[in-house]
C-alpha atoms as a PDB file:
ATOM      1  CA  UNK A   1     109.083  26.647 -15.172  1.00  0.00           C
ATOM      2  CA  UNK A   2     107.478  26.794 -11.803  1.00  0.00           C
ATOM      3  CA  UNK A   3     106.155  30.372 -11.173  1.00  0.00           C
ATOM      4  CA  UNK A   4     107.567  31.765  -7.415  1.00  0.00           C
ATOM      5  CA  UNK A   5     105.496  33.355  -4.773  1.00  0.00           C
ATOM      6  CA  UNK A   6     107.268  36.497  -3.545  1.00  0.00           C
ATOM      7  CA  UNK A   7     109.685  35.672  -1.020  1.00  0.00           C
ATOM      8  CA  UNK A   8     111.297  39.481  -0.242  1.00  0.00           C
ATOM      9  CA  UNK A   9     110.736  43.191  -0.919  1.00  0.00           C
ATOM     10  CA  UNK A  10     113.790  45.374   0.122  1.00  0.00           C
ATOM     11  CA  UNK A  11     114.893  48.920  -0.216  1.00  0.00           C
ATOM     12  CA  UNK A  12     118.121  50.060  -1.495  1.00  0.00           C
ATOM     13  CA  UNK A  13     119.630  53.736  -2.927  1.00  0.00           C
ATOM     14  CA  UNK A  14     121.814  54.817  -5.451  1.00  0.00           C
ATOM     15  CA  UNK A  15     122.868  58.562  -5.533  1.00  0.00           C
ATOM     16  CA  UNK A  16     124.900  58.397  -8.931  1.00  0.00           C
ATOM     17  CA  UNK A  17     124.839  55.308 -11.383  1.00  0.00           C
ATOM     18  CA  UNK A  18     128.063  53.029 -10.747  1.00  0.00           C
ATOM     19  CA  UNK A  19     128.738  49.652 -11.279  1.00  0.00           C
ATOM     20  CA  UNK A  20     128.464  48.196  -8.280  1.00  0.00           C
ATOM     21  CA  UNK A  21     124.949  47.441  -6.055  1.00  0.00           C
ATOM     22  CA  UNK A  22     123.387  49.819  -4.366  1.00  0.00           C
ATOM     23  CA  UNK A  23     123.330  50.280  -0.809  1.00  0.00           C
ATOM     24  CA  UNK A  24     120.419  49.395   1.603  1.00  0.00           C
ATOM     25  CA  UNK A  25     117.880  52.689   2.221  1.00  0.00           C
ATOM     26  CA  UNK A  26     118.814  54.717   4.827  1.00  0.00           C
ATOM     27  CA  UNK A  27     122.445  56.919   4.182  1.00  0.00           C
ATOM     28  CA  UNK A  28     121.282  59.168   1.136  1.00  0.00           C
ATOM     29  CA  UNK A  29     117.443  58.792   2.280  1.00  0.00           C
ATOM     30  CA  UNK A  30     116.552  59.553   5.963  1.00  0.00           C
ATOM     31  CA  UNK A  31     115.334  56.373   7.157  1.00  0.00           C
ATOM     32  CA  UNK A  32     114.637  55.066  10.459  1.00  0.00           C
ATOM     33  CA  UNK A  33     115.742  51.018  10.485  1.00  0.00           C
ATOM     34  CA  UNK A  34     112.346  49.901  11.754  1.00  0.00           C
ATOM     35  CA  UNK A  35     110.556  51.327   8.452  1.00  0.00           C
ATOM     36  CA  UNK A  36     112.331  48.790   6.262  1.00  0.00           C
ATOM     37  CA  UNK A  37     109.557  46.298   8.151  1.00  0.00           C
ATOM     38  CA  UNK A  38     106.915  48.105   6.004  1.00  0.00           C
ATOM     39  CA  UNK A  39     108.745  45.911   3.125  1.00  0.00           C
ATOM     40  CA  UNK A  40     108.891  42.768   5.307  1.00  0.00           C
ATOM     41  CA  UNK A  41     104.310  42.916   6.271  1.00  0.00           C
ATOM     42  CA  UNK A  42     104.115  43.589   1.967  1.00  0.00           C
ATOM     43  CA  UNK A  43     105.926  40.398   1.099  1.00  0.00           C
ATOM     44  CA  UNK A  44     104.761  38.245   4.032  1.00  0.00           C
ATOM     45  CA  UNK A  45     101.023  39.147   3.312  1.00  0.00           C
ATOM     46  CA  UNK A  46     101.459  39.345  -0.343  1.00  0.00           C
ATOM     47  CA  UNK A  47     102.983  35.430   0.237  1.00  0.00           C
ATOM     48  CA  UNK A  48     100.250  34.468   2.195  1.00  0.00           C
ATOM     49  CA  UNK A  49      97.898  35.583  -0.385  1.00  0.00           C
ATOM     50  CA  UNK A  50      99.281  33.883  -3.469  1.00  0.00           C
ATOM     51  CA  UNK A  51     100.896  36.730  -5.159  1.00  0.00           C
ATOM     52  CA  UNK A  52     102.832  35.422  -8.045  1.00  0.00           C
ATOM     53  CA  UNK A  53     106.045  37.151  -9.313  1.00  0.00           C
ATOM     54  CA  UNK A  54     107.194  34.784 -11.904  1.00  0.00           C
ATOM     55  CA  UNK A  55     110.901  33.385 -12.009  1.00  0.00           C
ATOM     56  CA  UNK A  56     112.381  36.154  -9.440  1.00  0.00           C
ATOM     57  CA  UNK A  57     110.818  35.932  -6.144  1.00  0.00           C
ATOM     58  CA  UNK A  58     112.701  39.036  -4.519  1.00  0.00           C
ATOM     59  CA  UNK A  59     111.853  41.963  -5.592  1.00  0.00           C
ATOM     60  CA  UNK A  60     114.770  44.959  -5.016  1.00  0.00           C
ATOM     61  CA  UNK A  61     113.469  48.576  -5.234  1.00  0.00           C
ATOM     62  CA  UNK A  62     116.167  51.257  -5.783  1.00  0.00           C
ATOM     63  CA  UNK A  63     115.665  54.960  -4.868  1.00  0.00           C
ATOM     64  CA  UNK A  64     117.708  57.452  -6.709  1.00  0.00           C
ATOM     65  CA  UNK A  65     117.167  61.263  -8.069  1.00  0.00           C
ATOM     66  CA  UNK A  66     118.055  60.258 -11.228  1.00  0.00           C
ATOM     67  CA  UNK A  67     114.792  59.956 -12.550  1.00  0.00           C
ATOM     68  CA  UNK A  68     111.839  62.150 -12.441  1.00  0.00           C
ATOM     69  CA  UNK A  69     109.752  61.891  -9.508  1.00  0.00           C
ATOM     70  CA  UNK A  70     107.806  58.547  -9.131  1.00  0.00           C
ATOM     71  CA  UNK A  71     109.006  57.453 -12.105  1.00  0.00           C
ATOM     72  CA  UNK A  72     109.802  53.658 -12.182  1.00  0.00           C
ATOM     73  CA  UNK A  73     112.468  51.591 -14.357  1.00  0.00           C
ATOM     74  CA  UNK A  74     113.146  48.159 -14.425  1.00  0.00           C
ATOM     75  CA  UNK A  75     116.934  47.556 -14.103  1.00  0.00           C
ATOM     76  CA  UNK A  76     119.714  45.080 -14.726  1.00  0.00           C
ATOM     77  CA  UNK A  77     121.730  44.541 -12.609  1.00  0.00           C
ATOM     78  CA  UNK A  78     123.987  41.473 -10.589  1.00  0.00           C
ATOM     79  CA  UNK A  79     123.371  37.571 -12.305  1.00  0.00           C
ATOM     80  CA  UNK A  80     120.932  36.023  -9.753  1.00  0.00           C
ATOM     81  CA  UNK A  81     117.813  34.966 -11.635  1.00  0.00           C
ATOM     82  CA  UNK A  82     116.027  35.311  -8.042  1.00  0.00           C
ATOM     83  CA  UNK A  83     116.571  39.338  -7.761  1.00  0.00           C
ATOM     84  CA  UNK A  84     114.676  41.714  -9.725  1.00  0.00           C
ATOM     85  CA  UNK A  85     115.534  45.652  -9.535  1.00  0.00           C
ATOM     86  CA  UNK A  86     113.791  48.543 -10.060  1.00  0.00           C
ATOM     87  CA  UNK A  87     114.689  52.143  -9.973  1.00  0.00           C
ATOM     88  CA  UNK A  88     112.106  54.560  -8.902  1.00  0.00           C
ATOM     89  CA  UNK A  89     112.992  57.963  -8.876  1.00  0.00           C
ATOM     90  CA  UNK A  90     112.603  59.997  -4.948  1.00  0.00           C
ATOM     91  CA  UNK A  91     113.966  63.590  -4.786  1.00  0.00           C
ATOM     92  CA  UNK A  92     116.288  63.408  -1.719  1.00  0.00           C
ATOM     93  CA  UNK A  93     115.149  66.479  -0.022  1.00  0.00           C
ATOM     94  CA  UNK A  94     112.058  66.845  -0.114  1.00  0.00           C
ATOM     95  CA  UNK A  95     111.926  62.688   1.298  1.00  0.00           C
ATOM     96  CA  UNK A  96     114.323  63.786   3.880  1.00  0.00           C
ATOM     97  CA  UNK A  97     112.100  66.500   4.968  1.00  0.00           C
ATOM     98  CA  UNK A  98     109.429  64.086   6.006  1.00  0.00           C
ATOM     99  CA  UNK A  99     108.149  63.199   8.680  1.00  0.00           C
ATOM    100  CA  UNK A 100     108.362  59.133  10.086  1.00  0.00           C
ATOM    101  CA  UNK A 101     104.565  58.756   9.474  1.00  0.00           C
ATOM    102  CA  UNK A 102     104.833  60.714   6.476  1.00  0.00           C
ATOM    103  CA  UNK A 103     108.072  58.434   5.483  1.00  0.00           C
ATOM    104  CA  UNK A 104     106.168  55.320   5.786  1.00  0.00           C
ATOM    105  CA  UNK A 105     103.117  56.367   4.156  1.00  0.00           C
ATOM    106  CA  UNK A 106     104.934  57.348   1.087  1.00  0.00           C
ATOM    107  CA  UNK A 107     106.990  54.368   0.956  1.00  0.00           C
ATOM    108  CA  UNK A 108     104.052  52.344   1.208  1.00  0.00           C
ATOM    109  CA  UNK A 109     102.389  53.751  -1.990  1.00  0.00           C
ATOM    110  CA  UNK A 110     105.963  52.932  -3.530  1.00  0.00           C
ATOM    111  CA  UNK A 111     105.685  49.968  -3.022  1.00  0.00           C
ATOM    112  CA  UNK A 112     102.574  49.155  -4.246  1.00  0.00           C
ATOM    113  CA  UNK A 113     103.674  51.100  -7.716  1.00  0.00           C
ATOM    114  CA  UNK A 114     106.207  48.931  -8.234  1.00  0.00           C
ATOM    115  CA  UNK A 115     104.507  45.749  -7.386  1.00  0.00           C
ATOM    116  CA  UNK A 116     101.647  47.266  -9.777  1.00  0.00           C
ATOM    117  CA  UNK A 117     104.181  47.212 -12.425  1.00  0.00           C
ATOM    118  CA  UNK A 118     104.866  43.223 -12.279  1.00  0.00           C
ATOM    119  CA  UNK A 119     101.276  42.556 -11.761  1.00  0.00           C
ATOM    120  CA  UNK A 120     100.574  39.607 -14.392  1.00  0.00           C
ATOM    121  CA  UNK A 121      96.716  40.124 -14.314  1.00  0.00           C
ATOM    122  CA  UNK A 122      94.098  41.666 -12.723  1.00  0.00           C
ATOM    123  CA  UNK A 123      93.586  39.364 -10.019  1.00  0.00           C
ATOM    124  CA  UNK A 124      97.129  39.544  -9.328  1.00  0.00           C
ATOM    125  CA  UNK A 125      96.747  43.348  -9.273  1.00  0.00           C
ATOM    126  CA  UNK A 126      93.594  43.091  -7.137  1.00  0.00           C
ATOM    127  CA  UNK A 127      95.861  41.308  -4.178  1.00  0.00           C
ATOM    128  CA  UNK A 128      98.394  44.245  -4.445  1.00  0.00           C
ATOM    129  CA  UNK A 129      95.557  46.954  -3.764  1.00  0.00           C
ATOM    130  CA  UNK A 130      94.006  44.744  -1.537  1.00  0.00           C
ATOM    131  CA  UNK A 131      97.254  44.391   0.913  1.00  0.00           C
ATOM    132  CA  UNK A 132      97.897  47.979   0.320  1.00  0.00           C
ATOM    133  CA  UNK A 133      94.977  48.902   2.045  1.00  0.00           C
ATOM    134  CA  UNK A 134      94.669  46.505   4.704  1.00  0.00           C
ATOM    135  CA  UNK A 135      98.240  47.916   5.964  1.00  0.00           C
ATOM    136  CA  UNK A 136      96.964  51.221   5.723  1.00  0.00           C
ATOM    137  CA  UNK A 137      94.362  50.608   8.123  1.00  0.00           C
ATOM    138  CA  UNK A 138      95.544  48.508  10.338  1.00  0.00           C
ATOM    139  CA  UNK A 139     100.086  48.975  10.022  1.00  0.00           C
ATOM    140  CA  UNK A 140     101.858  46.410  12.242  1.00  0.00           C
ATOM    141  CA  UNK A 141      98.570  45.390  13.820  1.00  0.00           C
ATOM    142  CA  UNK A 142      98.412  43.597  10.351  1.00  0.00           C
ATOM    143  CA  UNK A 143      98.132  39.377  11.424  1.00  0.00           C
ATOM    144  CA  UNK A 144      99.696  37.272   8.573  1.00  0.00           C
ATOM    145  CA  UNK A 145      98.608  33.383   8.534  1.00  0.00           C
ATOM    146  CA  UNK A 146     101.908  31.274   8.864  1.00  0.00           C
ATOM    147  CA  UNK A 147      99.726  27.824   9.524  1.00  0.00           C
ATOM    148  CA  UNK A 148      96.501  26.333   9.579  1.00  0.00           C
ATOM    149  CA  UNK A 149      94.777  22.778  10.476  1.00  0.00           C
ATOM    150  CA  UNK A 150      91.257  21.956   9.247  1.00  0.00           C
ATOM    151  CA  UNK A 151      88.867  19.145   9.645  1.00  0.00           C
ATOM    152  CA  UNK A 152      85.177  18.813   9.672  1.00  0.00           C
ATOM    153  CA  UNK A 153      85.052  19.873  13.048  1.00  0.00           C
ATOM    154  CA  UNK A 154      87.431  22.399  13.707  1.00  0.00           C
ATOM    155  CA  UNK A 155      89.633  24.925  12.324  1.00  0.00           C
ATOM    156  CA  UNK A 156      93.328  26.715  14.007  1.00  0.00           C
ATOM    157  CA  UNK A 157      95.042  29.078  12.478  1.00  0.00           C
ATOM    158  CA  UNK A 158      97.951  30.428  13.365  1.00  0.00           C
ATOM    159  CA  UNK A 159      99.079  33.717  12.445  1.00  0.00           C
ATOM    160  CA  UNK A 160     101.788  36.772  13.805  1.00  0.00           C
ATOM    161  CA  UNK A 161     102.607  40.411  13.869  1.00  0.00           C
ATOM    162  CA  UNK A 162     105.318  42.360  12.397  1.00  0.00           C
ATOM    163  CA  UNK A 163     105.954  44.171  15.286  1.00  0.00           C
ATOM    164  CA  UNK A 164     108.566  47.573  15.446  1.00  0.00           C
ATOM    165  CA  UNK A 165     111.834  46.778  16.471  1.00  0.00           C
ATOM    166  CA  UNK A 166     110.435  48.141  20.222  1.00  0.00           C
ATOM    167  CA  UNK A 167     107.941  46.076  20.410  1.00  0.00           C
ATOM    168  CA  UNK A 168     107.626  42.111  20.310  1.00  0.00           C
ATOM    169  CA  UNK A 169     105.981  40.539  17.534  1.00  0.00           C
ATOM    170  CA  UNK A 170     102.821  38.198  18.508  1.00  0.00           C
ATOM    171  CA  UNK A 171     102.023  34.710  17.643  1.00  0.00           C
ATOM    172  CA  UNK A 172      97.775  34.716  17.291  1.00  0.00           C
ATOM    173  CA  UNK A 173      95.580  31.439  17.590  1.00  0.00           C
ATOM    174  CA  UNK A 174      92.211  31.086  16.210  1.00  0.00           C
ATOM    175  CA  UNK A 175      89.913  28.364  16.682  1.00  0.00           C
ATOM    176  CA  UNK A 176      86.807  27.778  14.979  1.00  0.00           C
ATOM    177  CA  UNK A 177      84.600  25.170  16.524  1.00  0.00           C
ATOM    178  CA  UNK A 178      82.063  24.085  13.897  1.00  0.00           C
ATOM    179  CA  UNK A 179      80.258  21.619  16.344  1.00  0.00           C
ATOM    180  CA  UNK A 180      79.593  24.292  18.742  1.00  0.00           C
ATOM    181  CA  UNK A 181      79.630  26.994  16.090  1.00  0.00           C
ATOM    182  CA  UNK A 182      82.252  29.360  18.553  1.00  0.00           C
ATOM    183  CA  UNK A 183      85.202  31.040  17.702  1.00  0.00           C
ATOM    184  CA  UNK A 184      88.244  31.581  19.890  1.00  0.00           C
ATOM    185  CA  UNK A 185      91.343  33.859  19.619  1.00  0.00           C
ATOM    186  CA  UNK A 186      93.756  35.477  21.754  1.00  0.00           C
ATOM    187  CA  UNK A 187      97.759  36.100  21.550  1.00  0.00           C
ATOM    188  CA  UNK A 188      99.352  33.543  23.061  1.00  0.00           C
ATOM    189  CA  UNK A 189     103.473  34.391  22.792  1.00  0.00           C
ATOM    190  CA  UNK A 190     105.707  37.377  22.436  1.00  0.00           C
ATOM    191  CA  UNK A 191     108.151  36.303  19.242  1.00  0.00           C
ATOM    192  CA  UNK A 192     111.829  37.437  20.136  1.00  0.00           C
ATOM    193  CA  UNK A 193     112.332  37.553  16.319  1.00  0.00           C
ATOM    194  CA  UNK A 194     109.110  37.628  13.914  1.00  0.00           C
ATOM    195  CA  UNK A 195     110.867  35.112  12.190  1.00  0.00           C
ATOM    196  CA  UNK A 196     110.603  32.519  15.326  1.00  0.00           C
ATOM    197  CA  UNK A 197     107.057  31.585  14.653  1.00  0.00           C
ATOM    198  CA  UNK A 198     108.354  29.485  11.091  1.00  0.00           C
ATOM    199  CA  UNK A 199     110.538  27.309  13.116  1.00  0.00           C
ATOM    200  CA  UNK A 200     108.419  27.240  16.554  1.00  0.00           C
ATOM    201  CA  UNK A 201     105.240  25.734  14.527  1.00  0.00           C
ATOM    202  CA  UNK A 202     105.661  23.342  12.334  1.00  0.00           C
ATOM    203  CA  UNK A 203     102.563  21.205  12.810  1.00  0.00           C
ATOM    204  CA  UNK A 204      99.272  21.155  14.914  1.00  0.00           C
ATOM    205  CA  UNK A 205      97.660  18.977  16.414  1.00  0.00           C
ATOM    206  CA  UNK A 206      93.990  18.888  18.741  1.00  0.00           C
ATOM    207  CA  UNK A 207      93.900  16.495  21.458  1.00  0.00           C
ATOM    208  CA  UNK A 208      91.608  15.943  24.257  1.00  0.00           C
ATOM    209  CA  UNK A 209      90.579  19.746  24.358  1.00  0.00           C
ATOM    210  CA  UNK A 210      94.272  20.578  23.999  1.00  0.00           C
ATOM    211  CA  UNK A 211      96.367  22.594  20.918  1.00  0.00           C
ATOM    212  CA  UNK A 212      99.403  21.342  20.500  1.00  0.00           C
ATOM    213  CA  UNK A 213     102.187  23.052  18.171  1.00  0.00           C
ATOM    214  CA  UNK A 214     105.053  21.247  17.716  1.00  0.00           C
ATOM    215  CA  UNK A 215     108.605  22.913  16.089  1.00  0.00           C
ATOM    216  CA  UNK A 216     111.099  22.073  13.312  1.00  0.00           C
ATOM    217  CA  UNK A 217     113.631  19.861  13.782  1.00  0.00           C
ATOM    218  CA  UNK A 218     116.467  21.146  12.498  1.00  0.00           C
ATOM    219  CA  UNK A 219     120.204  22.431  13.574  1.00  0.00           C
ATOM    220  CA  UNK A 220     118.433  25.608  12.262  1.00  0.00           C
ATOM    221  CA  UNK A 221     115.350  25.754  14.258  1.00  0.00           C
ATOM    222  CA  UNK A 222     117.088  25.035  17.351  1.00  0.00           C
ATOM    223  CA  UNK A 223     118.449  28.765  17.371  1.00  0.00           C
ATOM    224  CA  UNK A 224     115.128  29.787  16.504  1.00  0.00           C
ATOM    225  CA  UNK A 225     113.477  27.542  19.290  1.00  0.00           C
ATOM    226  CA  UNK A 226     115.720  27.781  22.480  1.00  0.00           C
ATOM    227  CA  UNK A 227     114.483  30.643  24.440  1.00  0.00           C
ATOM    228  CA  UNK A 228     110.656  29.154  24.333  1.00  0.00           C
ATOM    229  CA  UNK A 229     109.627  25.724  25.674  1.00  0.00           C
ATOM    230  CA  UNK A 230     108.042  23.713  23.052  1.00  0.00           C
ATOM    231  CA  UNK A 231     106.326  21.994  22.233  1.00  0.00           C
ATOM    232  CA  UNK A 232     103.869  24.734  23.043  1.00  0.00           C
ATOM    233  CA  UNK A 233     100.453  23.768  24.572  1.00  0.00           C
ATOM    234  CA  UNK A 234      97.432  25.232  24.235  1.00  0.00           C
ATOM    235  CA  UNK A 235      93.974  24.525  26.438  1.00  0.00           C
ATOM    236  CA  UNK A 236      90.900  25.372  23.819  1.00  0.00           C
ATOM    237  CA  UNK A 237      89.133  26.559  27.182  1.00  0.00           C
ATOM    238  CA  UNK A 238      92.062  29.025  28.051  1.00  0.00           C
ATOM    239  CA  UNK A 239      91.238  31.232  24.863  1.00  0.00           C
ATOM    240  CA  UNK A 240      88.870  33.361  25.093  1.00  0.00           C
ATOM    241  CA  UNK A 241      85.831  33.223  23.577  1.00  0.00           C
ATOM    242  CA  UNK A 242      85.699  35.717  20.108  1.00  0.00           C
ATOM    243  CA  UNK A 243      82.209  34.927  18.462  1.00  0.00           C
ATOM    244  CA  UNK A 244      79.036  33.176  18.664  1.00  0.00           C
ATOM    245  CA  UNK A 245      78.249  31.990  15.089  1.00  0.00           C
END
């Protein structure tokens, strides 16, 4: 069988142990809604890096006070093959008493715990760490690659933001010239939805000193792809200049 890249990291609660799922994060545990993005920057970079998490690819992290602080349990629950839970045990007041910062920072290392736990190796466990880090420093400034074109001449990559739900996530173009030995890179849309850059680039192409990204075509993608004109067009010249090599 296949091995699957992580697709999803999400955060749920259970106060008392019951049958049914949990709920999503936020009733029992004092949680602003934009936090849960911390989740949605792990996965995406962890994706983009290669992290393997076997046969599941979404990964379901419960918080309950029925275990000991920090204390992590794999569970079983639902059928789907996809979803893997774990229970980690959070005392409920002393996360509500928290600050937002505070929240996030703590939720953060909980993460990376748990994704410790179903580290298959120690490269695999290197990438966790790695990640972890990198959205330490940098939070939602964090860019995660969603495409790239190479030849022996040039190099774009695209990449985006995870933006809070104030703020508009960015779509980022690089270009690396290797005749001229230059690199380029500037912003170059506000994303209604993060998720808008998967269906508004689909392919690129370089032209006659012009970028060009061209979307999905699908019933799908046309939701995704109304509100911007595509396909989008990029002069080289227009972004600004980033390095000299």
């Amino acid at each position: 069988m296949k091995e699957k890249k992580i697709a999803d990291i999400r955060l749920f609660e259970e106060l008392a142990r019951t049958k049914s799922l949990p709920t999503y994060m936020g009733e029992i545990y004092k949680l602003e809604k934009d936090t849960r993005l911390i989740c949605t920057r792990f996965a995406r970079k962890l994706r983009e890096k290669g992290f393997i998490t076997g046969n599941f690819d979404h990964l379901y992290i419960v918080s309950t006070p029925l275990l000991g602080e920090q204390i992590i349990q794999e569970s079983v629950r639902g059928t789907e093959q996809r979803v893997k839970y774990y229970d980690v045990g959070v005392a409920v007041d002393s996360f509500n008493r928290k600050t937002k910062q505070e929240k996030e920072l703590y939720l953060l290392k909980l993460i990376s715990n748990v994704l410790q736990q179903i580290a298959s190796n120690t490269e695999q466990l290197s990438l966790i760490l790695d990640v972890y880090h990198i959205m330490l420093q940098l939070g939602s400034e964090m860019a995660i690659k969603h495409l790239s074109k190479e030849t022996s001449q040039y190099k774009v990559t695209i990449s985006y933001q995870i933006k809070s739900l104030q703020e508009k996530s960015t779509a980022i173009i690089e270009y690396h010239d290797y005749k001229k030995r230059v690199t380029r890179k500037a912003a170059f849309l506000d994303l209604n939805m993060y998720e808008d850059i998967y269906y508004l680039v689909s392919s690129i192409t370089v032209k006659n000193g012009m970028i060009c990204l061209k979307p999905r075509l699908s019933q799908t993608a046309s939701y995704h792809t109304q509100a911007y004109p595509t396909p989008i067009t990029i002069p080289i010249h227009d972004i600004p200049l980033l390095e000299i090599e």
